[in-house]
Protein backbone atom coordinates (compact mmCIF):
# COMPACT_ATOMS: atom_id res chain seq x y z
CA UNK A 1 147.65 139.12 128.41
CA UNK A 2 146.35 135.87 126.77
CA UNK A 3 145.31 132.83 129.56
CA UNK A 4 145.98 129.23 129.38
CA UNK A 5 145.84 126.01 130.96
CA UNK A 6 148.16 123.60 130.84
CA UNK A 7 145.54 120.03 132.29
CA UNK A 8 148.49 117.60 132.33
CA UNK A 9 148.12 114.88 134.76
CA UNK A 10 151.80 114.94 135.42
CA UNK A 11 153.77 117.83 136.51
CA UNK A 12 156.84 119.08 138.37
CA UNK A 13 158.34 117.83 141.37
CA UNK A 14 158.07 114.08 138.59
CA UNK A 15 161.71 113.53 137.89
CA UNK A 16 161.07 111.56 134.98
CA UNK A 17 158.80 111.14 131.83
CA UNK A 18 155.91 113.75 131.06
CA UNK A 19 156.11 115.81 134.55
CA UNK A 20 159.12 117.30 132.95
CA UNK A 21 158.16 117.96 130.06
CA UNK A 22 155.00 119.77 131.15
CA UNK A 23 156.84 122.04 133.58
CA UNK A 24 159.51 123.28 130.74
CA UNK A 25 156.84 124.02 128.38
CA UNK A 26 154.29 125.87 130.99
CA UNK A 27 158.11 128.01 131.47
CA UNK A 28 158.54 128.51 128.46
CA UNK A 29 155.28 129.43 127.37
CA UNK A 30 155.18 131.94 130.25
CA UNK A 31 158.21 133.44 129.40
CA UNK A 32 156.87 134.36 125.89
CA UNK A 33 154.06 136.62 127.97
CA UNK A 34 151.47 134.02 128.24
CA UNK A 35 149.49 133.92 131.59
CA UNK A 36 149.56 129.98 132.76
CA UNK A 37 147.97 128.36 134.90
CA UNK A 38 148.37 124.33 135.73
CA UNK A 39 145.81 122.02 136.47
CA UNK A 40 148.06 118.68 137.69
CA UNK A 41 147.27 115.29 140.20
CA UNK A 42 149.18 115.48 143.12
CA UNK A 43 152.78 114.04 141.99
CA UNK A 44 152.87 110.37 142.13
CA UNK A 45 155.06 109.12 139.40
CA UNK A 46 157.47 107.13 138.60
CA UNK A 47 156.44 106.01 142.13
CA UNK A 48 154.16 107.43 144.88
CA UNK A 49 157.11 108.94 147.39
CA UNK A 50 155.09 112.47 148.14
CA UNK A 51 152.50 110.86 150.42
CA UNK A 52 149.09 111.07 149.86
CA UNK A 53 146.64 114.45 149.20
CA UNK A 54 142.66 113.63 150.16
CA UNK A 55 141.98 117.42 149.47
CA UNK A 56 142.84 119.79 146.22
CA UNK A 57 145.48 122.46 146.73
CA UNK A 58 147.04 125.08 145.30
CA UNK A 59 150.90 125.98 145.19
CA UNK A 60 153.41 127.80 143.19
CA UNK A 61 156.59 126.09 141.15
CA UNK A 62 158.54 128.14 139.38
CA UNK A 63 156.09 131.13 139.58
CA UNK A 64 153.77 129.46 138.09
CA UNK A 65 150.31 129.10 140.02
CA UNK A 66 149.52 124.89 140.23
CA UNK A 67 145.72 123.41 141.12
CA UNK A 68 146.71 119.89 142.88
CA UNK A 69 143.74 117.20 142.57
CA UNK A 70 143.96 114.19 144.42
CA UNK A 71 144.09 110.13 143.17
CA UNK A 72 143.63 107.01 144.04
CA UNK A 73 147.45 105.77 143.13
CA UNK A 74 148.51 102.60 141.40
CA UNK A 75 150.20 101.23 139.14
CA UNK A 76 151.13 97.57 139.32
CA UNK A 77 148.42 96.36 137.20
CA UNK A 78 145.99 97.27 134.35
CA UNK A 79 143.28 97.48 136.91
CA UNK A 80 145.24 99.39 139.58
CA UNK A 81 146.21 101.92 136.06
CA UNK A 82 142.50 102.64 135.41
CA UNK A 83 141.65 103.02 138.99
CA UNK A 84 144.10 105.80 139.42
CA UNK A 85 143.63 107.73 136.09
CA UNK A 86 139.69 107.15 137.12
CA UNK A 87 140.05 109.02 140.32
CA UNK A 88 141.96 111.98 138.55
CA UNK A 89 139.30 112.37 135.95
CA UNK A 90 136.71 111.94 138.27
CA UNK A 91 138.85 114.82 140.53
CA UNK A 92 139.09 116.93 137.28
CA UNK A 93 135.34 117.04 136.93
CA UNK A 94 134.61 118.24 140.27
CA UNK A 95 137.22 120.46 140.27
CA UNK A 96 135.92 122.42 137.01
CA UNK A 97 133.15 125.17 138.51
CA UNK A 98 135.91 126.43 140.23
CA UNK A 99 139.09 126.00 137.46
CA UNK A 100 137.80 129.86 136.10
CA UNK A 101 137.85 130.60 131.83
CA UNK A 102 141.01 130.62 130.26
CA UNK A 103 141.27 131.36 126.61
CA UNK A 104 142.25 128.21 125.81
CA UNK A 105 143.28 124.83 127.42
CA UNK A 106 146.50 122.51 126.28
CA UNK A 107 145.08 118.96 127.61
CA UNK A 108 147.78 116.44 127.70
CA UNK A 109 146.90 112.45 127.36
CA UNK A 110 147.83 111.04 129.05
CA UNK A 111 145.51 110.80 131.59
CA UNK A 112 143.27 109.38 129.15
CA UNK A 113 139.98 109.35 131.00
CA UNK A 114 140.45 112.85 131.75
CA UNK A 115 139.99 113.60 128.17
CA UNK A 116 136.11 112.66 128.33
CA UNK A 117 135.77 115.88 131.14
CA UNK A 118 137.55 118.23 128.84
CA UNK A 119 135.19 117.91 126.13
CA UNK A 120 132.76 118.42 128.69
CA UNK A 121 134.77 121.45 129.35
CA UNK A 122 134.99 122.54 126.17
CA UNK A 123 131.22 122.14 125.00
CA UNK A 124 130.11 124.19 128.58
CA UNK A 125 131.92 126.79 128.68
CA UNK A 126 132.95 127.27 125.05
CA UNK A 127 136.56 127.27 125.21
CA UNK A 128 138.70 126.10 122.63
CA UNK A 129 141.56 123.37 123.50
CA UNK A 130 144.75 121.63 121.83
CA UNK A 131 145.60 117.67 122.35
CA UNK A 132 148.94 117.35 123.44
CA UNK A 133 149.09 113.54 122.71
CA UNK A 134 152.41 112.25 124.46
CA UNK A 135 151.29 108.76 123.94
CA UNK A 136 148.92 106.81 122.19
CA UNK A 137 147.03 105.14 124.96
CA UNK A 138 144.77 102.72 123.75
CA UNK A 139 148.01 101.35 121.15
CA UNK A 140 150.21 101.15 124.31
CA UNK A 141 147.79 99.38 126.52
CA UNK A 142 147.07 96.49 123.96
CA UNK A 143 150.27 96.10 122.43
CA UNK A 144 151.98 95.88 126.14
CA UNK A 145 149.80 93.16 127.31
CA UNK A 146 148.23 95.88 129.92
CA UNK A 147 144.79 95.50 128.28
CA UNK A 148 142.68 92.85 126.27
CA UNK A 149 142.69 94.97 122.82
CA UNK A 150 139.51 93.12 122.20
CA UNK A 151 138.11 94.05 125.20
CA UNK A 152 135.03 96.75 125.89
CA UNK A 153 137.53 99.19 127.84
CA UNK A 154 140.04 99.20 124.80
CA UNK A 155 136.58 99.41 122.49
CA UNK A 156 135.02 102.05 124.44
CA UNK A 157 138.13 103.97 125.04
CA UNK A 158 139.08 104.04 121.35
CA UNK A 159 135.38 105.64 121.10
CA UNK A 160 136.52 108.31 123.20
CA UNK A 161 139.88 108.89 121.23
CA UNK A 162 137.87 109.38 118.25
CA UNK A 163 135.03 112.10 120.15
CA UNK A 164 138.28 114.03 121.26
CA UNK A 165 140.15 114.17 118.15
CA UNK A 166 136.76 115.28 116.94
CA UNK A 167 136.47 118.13 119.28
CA UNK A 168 139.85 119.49 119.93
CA UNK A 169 140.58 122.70 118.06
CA UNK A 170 144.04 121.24 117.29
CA UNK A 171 146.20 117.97 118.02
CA UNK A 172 149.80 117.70 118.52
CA UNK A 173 151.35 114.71 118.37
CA UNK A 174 155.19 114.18 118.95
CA UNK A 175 156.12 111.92 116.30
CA UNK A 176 155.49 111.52 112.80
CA UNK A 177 154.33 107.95 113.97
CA UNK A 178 151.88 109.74 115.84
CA UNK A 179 150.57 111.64 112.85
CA UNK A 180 150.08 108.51 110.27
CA UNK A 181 148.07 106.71 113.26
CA UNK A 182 146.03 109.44 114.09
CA UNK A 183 145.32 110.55 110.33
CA UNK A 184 144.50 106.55 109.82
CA UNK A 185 141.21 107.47 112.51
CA UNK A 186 140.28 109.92 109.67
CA UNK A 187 141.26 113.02 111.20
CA UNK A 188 141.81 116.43 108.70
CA UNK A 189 145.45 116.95 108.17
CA UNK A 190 145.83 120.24 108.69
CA UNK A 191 144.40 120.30 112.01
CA UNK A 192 147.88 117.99 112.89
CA UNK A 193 150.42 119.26 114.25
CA UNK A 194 153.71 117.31 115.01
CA UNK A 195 155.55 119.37 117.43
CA UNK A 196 158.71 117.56 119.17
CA UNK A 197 158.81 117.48 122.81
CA UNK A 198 161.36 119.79 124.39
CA UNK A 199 164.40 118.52 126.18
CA UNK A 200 163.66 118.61 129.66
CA UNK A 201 167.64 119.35 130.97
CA UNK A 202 169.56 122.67 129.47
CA UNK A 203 170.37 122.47 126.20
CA UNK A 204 174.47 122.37 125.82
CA UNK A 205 177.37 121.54 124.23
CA UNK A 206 179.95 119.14 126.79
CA UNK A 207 183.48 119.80 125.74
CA UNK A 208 185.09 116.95 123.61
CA UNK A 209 187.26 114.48 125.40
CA UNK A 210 188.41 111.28 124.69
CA UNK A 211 187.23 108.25 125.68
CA UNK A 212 187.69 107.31 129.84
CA UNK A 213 189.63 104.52 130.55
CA UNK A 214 186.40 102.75 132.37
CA UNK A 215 183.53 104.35 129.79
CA UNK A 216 180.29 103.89 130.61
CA UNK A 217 176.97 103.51 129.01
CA UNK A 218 173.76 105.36 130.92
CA UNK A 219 169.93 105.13 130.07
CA UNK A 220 168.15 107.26 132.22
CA UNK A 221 164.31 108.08 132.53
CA UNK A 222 161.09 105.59 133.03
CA UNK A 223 161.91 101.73 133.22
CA UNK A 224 159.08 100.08 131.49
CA UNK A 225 158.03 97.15 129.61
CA UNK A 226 158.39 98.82 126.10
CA UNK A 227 161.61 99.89 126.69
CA UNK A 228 163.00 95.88 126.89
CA UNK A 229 166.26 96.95 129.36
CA UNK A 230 166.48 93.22 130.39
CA UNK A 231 167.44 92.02 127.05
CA UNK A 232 170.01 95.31 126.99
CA UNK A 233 171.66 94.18 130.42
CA UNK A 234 172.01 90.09 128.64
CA UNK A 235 173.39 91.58 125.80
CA UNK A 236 175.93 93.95 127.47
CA UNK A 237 176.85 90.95 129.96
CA UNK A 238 176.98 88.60 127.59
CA UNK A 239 179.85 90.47 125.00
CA UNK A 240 183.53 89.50 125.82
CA UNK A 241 184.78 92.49 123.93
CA UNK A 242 182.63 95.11 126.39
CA UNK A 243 183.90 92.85 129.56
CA UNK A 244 187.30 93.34 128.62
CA UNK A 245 187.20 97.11 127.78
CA UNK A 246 185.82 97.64 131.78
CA UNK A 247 182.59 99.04 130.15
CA UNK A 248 179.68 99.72 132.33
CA UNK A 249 176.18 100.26 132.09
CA UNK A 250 174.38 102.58 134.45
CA UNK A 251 170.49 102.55 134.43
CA UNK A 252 168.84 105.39 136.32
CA UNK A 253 165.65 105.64 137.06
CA UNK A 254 162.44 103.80 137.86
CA UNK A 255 159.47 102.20 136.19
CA UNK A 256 156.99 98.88 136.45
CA UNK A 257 159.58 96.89 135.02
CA UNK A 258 162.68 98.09 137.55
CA UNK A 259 162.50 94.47 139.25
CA UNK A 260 162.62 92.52 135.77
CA UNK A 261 165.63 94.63 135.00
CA UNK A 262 167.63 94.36 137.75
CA UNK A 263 166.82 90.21 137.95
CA UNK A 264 168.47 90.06 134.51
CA UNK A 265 171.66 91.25 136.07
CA UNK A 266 174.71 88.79 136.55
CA UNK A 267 177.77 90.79 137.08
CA UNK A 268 178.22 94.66 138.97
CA UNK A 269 179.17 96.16 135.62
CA UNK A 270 175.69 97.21 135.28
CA UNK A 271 174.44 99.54 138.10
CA UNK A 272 171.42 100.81 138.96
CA UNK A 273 171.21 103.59 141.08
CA UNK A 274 167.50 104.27 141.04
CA UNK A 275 166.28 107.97 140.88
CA UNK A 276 169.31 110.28 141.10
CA UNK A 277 169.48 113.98 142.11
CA UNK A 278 169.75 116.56 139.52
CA UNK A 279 173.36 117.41 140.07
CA UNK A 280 174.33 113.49 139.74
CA UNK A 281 172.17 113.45 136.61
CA UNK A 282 174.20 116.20 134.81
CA UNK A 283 177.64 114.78 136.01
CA UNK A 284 175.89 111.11 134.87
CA UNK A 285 175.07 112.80 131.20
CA UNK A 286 178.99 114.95 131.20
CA UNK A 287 181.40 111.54 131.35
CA UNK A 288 178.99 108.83 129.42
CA UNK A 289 180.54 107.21 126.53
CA UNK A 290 177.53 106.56 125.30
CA UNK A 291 173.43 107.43 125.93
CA UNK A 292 171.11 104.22 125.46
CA UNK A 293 167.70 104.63 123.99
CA UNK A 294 165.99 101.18 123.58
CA UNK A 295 162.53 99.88 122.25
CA UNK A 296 161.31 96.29 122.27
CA UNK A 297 160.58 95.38 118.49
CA UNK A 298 157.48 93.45 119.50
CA UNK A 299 155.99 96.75 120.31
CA UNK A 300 154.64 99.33 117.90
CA UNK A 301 155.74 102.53 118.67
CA UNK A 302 153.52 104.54 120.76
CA UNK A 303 155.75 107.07 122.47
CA UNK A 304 158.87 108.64 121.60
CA UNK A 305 161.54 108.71 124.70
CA UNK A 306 161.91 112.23 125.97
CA UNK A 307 165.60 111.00 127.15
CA UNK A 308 166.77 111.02 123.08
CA UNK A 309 166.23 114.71 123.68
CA UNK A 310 167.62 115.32 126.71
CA UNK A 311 170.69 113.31 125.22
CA UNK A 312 171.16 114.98 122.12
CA UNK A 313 170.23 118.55 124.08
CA UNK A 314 173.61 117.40 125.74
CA UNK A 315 175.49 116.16 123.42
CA UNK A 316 175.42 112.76 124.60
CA UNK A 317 175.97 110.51 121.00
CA UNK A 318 172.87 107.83 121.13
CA UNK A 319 173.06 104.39 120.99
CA UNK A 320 169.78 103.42 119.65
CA UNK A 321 168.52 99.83 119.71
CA UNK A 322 165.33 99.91 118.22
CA UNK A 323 162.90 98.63 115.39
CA UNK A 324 164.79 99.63 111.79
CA UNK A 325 162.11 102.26 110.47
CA UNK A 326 161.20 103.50 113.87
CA UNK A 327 160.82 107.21 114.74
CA UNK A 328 163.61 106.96 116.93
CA UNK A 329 166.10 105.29 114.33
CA UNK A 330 165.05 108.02 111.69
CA UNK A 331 165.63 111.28 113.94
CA UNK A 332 169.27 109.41 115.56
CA UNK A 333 169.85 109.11 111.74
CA UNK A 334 168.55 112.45 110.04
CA UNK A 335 170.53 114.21 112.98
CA UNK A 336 173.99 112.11 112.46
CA UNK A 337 173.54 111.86 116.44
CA UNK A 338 175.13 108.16 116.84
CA UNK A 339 174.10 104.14 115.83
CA UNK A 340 171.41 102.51 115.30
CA UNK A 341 170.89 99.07 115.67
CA UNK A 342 168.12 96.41 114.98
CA UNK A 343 166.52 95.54 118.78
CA UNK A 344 167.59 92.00 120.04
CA UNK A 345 170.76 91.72 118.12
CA UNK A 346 173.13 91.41 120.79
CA UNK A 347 176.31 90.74 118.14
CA UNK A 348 175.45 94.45 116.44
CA UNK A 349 174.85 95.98 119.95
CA UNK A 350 178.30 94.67 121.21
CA UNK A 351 179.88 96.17 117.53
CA UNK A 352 178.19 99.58 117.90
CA UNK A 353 179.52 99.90 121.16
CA UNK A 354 183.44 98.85 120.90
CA UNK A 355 183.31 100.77 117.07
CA UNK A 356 181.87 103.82 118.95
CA UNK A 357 184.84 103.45 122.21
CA UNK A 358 187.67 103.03 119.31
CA UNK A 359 186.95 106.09 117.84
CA UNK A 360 186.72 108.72 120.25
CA UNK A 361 186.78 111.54 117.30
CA UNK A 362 183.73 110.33 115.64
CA UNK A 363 182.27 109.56 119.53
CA UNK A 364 182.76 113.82 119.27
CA UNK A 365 181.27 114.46 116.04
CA UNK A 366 177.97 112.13 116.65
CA UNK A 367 177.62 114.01 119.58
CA UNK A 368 178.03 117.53 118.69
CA UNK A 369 176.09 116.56 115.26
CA UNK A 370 172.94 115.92 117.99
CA UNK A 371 173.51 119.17 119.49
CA UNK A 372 173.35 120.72 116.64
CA UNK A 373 170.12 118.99 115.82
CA UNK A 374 168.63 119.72 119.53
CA UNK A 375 169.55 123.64 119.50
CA UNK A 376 166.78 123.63 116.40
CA UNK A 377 164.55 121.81 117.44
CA UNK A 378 164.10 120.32 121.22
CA UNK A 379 164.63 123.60 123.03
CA UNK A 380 161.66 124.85 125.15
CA UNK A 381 160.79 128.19 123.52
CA UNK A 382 160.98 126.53 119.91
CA UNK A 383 158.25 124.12 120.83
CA UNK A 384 156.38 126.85 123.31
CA UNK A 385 156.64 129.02 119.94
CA UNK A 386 155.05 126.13 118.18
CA UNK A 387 152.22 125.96 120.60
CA UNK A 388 151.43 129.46 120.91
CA UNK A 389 150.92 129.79 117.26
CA UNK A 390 148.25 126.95 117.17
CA UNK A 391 146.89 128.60 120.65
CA UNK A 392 146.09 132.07 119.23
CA UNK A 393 144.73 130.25 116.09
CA UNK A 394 142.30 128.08 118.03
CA UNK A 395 141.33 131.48 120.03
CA UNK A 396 140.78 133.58 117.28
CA UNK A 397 138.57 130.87 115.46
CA UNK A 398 136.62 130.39 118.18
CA UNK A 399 135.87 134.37 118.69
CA UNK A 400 134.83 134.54 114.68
């Protein structure tokens, strides 16, 4: 039976963002006969509510054996970031005379110092290893205001980027965004992969119904900067037409920019429950109207939102207020899964949402259009298939 290890940095219990992610593809990929292993920090994200681990462990999730290293957690500044993805990669290193030989490693960034101990990895002990890029890092931290780009972290760590796209057998990146920027460092094409993330909640169909008499709009997942909820919440409150209807928005979740969000409120037709259980989730994603996906256009993209997947896996029709041209504007559009609007128009927001409410028939057909779309592409065993063909490439190339 083939080996591999899944390094992500971020792994289940995480409710939200790449913990997810990582735990439906290790599944997946396990289920296809692959023997996995996970090599994970101890959970700490979107927040730090599973205490503190001094020591490494070892547990089981799903069946699926888990090494636990421990960090130094933080998030509420730049500094704080560094410090914590420091302490993993400094963890990772220590921990890797005793991680055994797999036949090949899937490294996730981020954690993007971690990436300098795989190649150490790699090189050692001769084992091949796929990027799993799920963001950009050194894009994100400079165009969020994070991180001076001029600065000699950004200039070293963009040194780094290029050593591991260098070394890695393969990359995967999940956007096409992702491939032009990483093909503009001068990487071979055909060692590129674009492979969509899966969606993270089961993929299926809700029955249609028509519209509720109080509909309600839900974004779900991380709260960060990028994702520019505050100006979302102005420009719900701020519409007479949406105020009139009884339309709400509910904003689950958690993130570094939670506080900002919930400041911009004025009125309780925008709720914010936090970080719901999984059962309120799936009755959250059955009655909305609508599922939010938002980008601030002052920010190139350097992530695509896993929740555009999870809403399309469930027929949720997308309400995407983003940058015209973006990633997420072309797949909403190529998959006929809901509107699109230009980020920080509040007037065309407004529109998209009372056109969408009026017509609870084409509210049906958006959504089971992105259904359609997510059956083909976003579930787990189409992108662990994906992976495993790029795996036993890497493995056989190394052995010749």
């Amino acid at each position: 039976m083939p080996s591999v290890q899944l390094w992500s940095y971020n792994y289940d219990p995480e409710p939200t963002g790449i913990g997810p992610v990582s735990r439906v593809w290790a599944m997946a990929v396990a289920e296809a006969g692959w023997d996995v292993e996970v090599v994970a920090a101890h959970p700490h994200y979107p927040e730090p509510r599973w205490g503190k681990a001094l020591k490494p462990y070892r547990e089981r999730r799903d069946g699926i054996p888990v090494l636990r290293l421990p960090l130094w957690v933080g998030r509420d500044s730049g500094l704080q970031r560094l410090r914590q993805e420091a302490s993993y990669a400094l963890s990772l290193a220590a921990a890797t005379p005793f991680v055994g030989r797999p036949d090949v490693i899937v490294a996730v960034s981020p954690c993007f110092p971690a990436l300098a101990t795989t190649i150490a990895f790699g090189r050692a002990r001769r084992v091949p290893w796929v990027l799993w890029l799920q963001d950009l890092v050194t894009e994100g931290a400079a165009t969020t205001g994070l991180l001076d780009p001029d600065s000699k972290v950004v200039q070293a760590s963009r040194k780094l980027e290029d050593v591991a796209y260098r070394e890695a057998d393969s990359l995967v990146v999940i956007s096409e965004n992702f491939r032009r920027k990483v093909l503009a460092r001068g990487v071979d094409p055909g060692r590129v992969h674009r492979i969509y993330n899966p969606a993270t909640r089961p993929v299926a169909q809700r029955p249609a119904a028509t519209v509720s008499s109080e509909p309600f709009l839900l974004s779900m997942g991380n709260i960060g900067h990028s994702q520019g909820l505050d100006g979302i919440v102005r420009a719900f409150e701020a519409s007479d037409a949406l105020a009139t209807r009884g339309v709400r928005l509910v904003i689950t979740g958690h993130g570094v920019a939670a506080d900002e969000v919930r400041a911009a409120r004025t009125t309780d037709r925008v709720q914010m429950p936090g970080l719901v259980s999984v059962e309120d989730l799936e009755n959250l994603l059955a009655g909305a109207a609508l599922g939010v996906v938002s980008q601030r256009d002052d920010i190139d993209e350097f992530n695509l939102p896993s929740k555009l997947m999870n809403f399309m896996a469930k027929g949720v029709p997308v309400l995407a207020s983003v940058r015209p041209g973006s990633e997420v504007a072309d797949l909403v559009q190529r998959a006929g899964a809901g509107w699109v609007v230009p980020t920080g128009d509040d007037e065309a927001f407004a529109a998209a949402v009372v056109e969408a409410l009026d017509d609870p028939q084409e509210l049906d057909r958006r959504g089971a259009a992105g259904h359609a779309y997510a059956e083909r592409e976003f579930t787990p065993r189409a992108c662990a298939d994906a992976f495993i063909a790029l795996m036993e490439r890497a493995v056989a190339g190394r052995r010749r």
